[in-house]
Protein backbone atom coordinates (compact mmCIF):
# COMPACT_ATOMS: atom_id res chain seq x y z
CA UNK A 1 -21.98 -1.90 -27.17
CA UNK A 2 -21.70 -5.12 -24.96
CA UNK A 3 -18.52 -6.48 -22.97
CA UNK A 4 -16.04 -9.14 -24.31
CA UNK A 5 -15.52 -11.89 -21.27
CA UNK A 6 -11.63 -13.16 -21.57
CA UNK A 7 -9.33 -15.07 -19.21
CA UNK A 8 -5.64 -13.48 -18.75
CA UNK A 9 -3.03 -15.68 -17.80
CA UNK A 10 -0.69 -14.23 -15.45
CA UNK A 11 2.17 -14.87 -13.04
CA UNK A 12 2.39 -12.33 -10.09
CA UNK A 13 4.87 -12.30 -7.32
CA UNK A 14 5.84 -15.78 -8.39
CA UNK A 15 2.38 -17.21 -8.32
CA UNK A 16 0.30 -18.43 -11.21
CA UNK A 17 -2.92 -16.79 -12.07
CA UNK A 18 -5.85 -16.81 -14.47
CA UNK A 19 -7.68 -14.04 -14.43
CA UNK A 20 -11.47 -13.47 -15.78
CA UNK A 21 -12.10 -9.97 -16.88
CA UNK A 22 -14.78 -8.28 -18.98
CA UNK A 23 -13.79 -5.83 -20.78
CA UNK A 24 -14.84 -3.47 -24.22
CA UNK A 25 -13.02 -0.67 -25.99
CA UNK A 26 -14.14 3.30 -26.52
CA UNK A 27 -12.65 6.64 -27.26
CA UNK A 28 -13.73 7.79 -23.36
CA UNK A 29 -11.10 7.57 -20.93
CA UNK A 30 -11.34 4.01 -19.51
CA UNK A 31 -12.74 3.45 -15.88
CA UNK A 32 -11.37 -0.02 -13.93
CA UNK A 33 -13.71 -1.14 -11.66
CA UNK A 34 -12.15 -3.32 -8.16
CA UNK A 35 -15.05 -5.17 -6.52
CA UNK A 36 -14.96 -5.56 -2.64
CA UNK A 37 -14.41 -9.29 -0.87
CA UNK A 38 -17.31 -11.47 -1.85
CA UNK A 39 -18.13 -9.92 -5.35
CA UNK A 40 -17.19 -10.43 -8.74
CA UNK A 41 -16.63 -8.63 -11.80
CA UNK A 42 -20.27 -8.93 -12.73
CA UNK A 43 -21.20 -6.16 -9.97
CA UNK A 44 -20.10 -3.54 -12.38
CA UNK A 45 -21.61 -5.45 -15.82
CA UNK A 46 -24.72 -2.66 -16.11
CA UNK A 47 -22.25 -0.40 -17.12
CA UNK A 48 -22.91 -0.98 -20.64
CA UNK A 49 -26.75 -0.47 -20.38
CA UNK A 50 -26.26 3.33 -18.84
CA UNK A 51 -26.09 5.77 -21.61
CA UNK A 52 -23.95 8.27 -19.76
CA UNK A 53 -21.12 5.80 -19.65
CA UNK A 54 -21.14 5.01 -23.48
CA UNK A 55 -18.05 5.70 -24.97
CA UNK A 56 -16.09 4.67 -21.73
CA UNK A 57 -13.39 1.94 -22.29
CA UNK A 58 -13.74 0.08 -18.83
CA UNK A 59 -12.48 -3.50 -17.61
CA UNK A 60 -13.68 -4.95 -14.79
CA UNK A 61 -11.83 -8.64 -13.51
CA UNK A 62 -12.21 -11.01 -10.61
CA UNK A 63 -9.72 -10.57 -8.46
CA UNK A 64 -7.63 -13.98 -7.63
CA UNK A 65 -9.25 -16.57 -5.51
CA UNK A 66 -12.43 -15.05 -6.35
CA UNK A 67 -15.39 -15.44 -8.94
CA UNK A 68 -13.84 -17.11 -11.93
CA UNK A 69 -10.48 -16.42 -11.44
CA UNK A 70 -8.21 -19.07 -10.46
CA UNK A 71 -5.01 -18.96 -8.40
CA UNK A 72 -2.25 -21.66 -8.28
CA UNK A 73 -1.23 -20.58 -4.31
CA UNK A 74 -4.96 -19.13 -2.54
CA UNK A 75 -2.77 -18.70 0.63
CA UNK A 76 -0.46 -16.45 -0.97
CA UNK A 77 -3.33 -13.90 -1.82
CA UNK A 78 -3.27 -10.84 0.65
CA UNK A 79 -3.64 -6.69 -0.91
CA UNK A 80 -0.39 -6.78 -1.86
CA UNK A 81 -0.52 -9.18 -4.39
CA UNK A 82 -3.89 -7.86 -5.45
CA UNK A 83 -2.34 -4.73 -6.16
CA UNK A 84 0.75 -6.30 -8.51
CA UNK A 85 -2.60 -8.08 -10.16
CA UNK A 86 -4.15 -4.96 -10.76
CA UNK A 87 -0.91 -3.22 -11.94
CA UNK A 88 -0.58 -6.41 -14.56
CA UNK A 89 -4.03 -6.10 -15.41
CA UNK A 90 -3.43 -2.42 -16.25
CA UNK A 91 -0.26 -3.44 -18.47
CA UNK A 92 -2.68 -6.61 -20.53
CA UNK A 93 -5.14 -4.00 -21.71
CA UNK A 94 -2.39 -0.90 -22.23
CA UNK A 95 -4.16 1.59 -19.94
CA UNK A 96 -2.03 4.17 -18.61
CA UNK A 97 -4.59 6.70 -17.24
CA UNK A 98 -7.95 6.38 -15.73
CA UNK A 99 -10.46 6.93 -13.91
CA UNK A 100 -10.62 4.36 -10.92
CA UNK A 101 -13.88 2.85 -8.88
CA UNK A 102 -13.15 0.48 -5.93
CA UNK A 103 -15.60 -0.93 -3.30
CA UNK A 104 -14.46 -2.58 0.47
CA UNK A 105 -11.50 -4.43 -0.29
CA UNK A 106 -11.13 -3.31 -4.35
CA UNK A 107 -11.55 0.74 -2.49
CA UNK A 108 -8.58 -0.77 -0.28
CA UNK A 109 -6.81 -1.89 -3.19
CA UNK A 110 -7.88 1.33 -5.53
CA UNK A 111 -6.23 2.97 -2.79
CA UNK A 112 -2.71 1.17 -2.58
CA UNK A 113 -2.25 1.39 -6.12
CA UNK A 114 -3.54 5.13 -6.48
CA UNK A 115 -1.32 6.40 -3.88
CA UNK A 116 1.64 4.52 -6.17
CA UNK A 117 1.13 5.88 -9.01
CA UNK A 118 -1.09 8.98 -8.41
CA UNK A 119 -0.31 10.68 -11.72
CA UNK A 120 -2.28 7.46 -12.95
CA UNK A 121 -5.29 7.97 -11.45
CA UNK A 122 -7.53 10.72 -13.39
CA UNK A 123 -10.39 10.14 -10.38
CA UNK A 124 -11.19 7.69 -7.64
CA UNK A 125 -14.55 6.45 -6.77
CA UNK A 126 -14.29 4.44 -3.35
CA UNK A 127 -17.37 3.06 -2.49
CA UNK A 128 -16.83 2.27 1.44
CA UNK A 129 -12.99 1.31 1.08
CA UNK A 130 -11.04 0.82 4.11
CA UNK A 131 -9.58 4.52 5.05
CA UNK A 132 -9.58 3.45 8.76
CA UNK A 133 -9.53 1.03 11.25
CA UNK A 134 -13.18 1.33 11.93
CA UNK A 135 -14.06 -0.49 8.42
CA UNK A 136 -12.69 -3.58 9.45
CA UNK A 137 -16.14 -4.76 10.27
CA UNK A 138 -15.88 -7.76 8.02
CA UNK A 139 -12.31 -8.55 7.47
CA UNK A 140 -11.76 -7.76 11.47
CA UNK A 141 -13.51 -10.88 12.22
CA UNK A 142 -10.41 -13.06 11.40
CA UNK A 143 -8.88 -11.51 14.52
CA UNK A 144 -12.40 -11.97 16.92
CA UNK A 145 -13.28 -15.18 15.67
CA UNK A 146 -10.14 -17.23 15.39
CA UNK A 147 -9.62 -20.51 13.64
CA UNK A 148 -7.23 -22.01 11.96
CA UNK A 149 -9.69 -24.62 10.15
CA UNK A 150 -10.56 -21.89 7.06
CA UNK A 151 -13.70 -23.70 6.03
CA UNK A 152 -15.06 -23.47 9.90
CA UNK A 153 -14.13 -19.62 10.25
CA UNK A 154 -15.66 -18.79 6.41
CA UNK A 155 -19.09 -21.17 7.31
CA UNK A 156 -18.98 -19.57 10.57
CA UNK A 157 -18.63 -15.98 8.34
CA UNK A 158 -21.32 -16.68 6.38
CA UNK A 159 -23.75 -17.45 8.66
CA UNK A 160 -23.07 -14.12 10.88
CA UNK A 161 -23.34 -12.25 7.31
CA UNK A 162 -26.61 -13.46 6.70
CA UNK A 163 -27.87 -12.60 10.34
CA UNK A 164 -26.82 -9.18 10.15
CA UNK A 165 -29.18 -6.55 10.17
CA UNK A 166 -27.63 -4.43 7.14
CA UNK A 167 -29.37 -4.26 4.08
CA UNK A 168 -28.73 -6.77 0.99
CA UNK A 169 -26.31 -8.69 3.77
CA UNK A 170 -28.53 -11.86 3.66
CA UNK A 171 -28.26 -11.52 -0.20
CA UNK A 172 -24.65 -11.02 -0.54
CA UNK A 173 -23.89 -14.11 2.46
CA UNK A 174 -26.21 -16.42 -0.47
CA UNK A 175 -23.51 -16.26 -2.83
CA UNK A 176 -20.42 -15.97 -0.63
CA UNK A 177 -19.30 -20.00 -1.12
CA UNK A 178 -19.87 -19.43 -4.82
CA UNK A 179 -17.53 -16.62 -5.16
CA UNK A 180 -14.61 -16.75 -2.74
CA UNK A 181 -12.80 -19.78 -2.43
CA UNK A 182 -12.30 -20.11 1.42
CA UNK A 183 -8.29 -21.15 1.21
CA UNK A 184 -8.26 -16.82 0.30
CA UNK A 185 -9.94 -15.37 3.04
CA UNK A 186 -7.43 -15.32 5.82
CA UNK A 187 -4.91 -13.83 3.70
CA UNK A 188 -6.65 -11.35 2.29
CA UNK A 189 -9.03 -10.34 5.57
CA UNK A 190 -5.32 -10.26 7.80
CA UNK A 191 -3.83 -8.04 5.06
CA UNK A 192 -6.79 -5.86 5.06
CA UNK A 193 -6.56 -5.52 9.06
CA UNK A 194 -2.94 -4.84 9.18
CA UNK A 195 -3.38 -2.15 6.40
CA UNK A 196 -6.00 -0.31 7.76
CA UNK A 197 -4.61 -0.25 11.39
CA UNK A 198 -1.38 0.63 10.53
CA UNK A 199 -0.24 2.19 6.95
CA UNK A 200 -1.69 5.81 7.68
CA UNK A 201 -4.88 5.01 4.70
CA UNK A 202 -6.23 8.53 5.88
CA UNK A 203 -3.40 10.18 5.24
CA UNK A 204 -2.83 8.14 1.56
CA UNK A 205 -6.59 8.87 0.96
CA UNK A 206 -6.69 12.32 1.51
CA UNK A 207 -2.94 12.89 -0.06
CA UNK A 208 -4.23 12.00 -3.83
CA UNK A 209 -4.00 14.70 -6.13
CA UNK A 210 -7.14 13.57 -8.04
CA UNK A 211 -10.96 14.48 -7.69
CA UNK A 212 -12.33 11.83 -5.08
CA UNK A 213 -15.52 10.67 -4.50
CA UNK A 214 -16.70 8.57 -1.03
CA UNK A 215 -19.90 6.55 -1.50
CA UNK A 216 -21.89 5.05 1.24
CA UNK A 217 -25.24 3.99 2.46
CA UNK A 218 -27.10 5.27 4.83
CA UNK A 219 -26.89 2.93 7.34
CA UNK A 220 -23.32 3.55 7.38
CA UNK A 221 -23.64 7.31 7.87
CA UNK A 222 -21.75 7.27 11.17
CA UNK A 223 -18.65 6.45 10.10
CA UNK A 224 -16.91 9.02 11.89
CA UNK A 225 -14.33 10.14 9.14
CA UNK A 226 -17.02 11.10 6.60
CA UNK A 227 -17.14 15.34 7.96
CA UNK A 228 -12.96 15.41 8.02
CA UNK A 229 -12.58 13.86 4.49
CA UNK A 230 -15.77 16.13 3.37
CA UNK A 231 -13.46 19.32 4.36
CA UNK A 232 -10.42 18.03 3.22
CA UNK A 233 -12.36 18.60 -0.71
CA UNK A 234 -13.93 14.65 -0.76
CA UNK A 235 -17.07 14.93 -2.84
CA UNK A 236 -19.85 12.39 -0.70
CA UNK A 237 -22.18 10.06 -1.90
CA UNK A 238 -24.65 8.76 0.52
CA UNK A 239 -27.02 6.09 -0.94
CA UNK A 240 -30.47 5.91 -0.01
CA UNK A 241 -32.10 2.51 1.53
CA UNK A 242 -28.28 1.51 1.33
CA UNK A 243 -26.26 -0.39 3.63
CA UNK A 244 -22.69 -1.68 2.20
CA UNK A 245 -23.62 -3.05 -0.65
CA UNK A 246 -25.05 -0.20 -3.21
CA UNK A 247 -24.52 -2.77 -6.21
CA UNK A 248 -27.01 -5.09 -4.27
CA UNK A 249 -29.43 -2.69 -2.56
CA UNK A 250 -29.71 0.35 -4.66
CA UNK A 251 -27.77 0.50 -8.14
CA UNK A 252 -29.45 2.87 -9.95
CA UNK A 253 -28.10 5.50 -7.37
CA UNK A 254 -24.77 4.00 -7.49
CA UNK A 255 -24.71 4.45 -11.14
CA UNK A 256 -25.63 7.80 -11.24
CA UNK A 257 -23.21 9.24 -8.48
CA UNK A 258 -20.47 7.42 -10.30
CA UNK A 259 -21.65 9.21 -13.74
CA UNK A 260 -22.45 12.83 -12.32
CA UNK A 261 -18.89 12.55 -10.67
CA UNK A 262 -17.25 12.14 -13.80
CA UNK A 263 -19.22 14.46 -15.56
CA UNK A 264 -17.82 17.25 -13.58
């Protein structure tokens, strides 16, 4: 079975949106798929060409200011109001429980609306999500390289992205002026700082009653949380050849952490 593609019209917090979602039906408990800053909808599109996924209702959307999605107010866009977005996303397609996947700023969103309503959330996939200040790597740069020109800061962006030695970075930096509108960035990269310095993610993370699995790459193996969250009962995922991008770099091992997670 393929997707349906749709556009939701929506009002959140008082600003006018249009979302694009894909979407299909099935018996299996849905899954929602978040994608990170930078990414769109289509990152999680293969879903419907993995047998161990059929049967899963999913939905999968770009998030406001980003992909297809349109938003009447870009400057109003920060994680709060993706978070209402998601919630009225939820409420379009009547899901009440589910299993939840969220990478970089959708595992920072995933998050936020898990720790609302955990008794939601029947498991949460966060591929590198913001848990703590140290993954501010990208959206920390609206605090070290200040601007207040948004097209000069998100060229400026782009052009460090594709310099920097991580794999699939170059790849993802090609597409970045295609899929976030730059009038969204500082809103959403400020929120993202502010969250992760200050609203105790950790503690949020490690405080949800559901099964929980962390996926990184490789070259992110450092990150110094990942032995504390593996005691505190986190299931890891550490992708091979991998750096923050597993959708880019290595999907078929993305795909197959997500499926053996939810098989057991």
């Amino acid at each position: 079975m393929s997707f349906v593609h749709s556009f939701i019209p929506l009002t959140v917090a008082g600003t006018s949106l249009n979302i694009a979602a894909i979407h299909r039906g099935g018996a299996r408990a849905p899954i929602v798929f978040l994608h990170g800053f930078g990414s769109t909808k289509e990152d999680y599109a293969d879903i419907v060409l993995h047998p161990a996924f059929d049967g899963h209702a999913f939905v999968a959307y770009d998030a406001p200011g980003c992909g297809e999605s349109q938003c009447a107010e870009l400057a109003h866009i920060n994680i709060p109001l993706l978070l209402d977005t998601a919630l009225q996303v939820l409420e379009h397609f009547q899901i009440d429980r589910f299993h939840l996947v969220g990478h970089s700023m959708g595992g920072l969103t995933a998050l936020m609306l898990a720790h609302r309503f955990p008794g939601r959330v029947l498991s949460f996939t966060d591929i590198e999500g913001n848990i703590a200040p140290e993954d501010c790597f990208l959206s920390r740069q609206i605090v070290d390289y200040p601007t207040e020109d948004p097209e000069a800061f998100f060229s400026a962006f782009i052009e460090r992205t594709r310099q920097a030695p991580a794999y699939a970075s170059a790849l993802y930096s090609a597409s970045l002026r295609h899929k976030v509108q730059a009038g969204a960035v500082r809103g959403i990269f400020q929120s993202m700082v502010e969250l992760s310095d200050n609203a105790d993610l950790m503690g949020k993370f490690l405080g949800l009653p559901c099964p929980k699995l962390f996926m990184y790459g490789e070259q992110n193996a450092g990150l110094s949380y990942l032995p504390h969250i593996q005691a505190h009962g986190v299931r890891l995922a550490p992708i091979a050849e991998c750096g923050h991008f597993p959708m880019y770099s290595n999907p078929g091992a993305m795909w197959q952490q997500i499926a053996d997670f939810l098989r057991t």
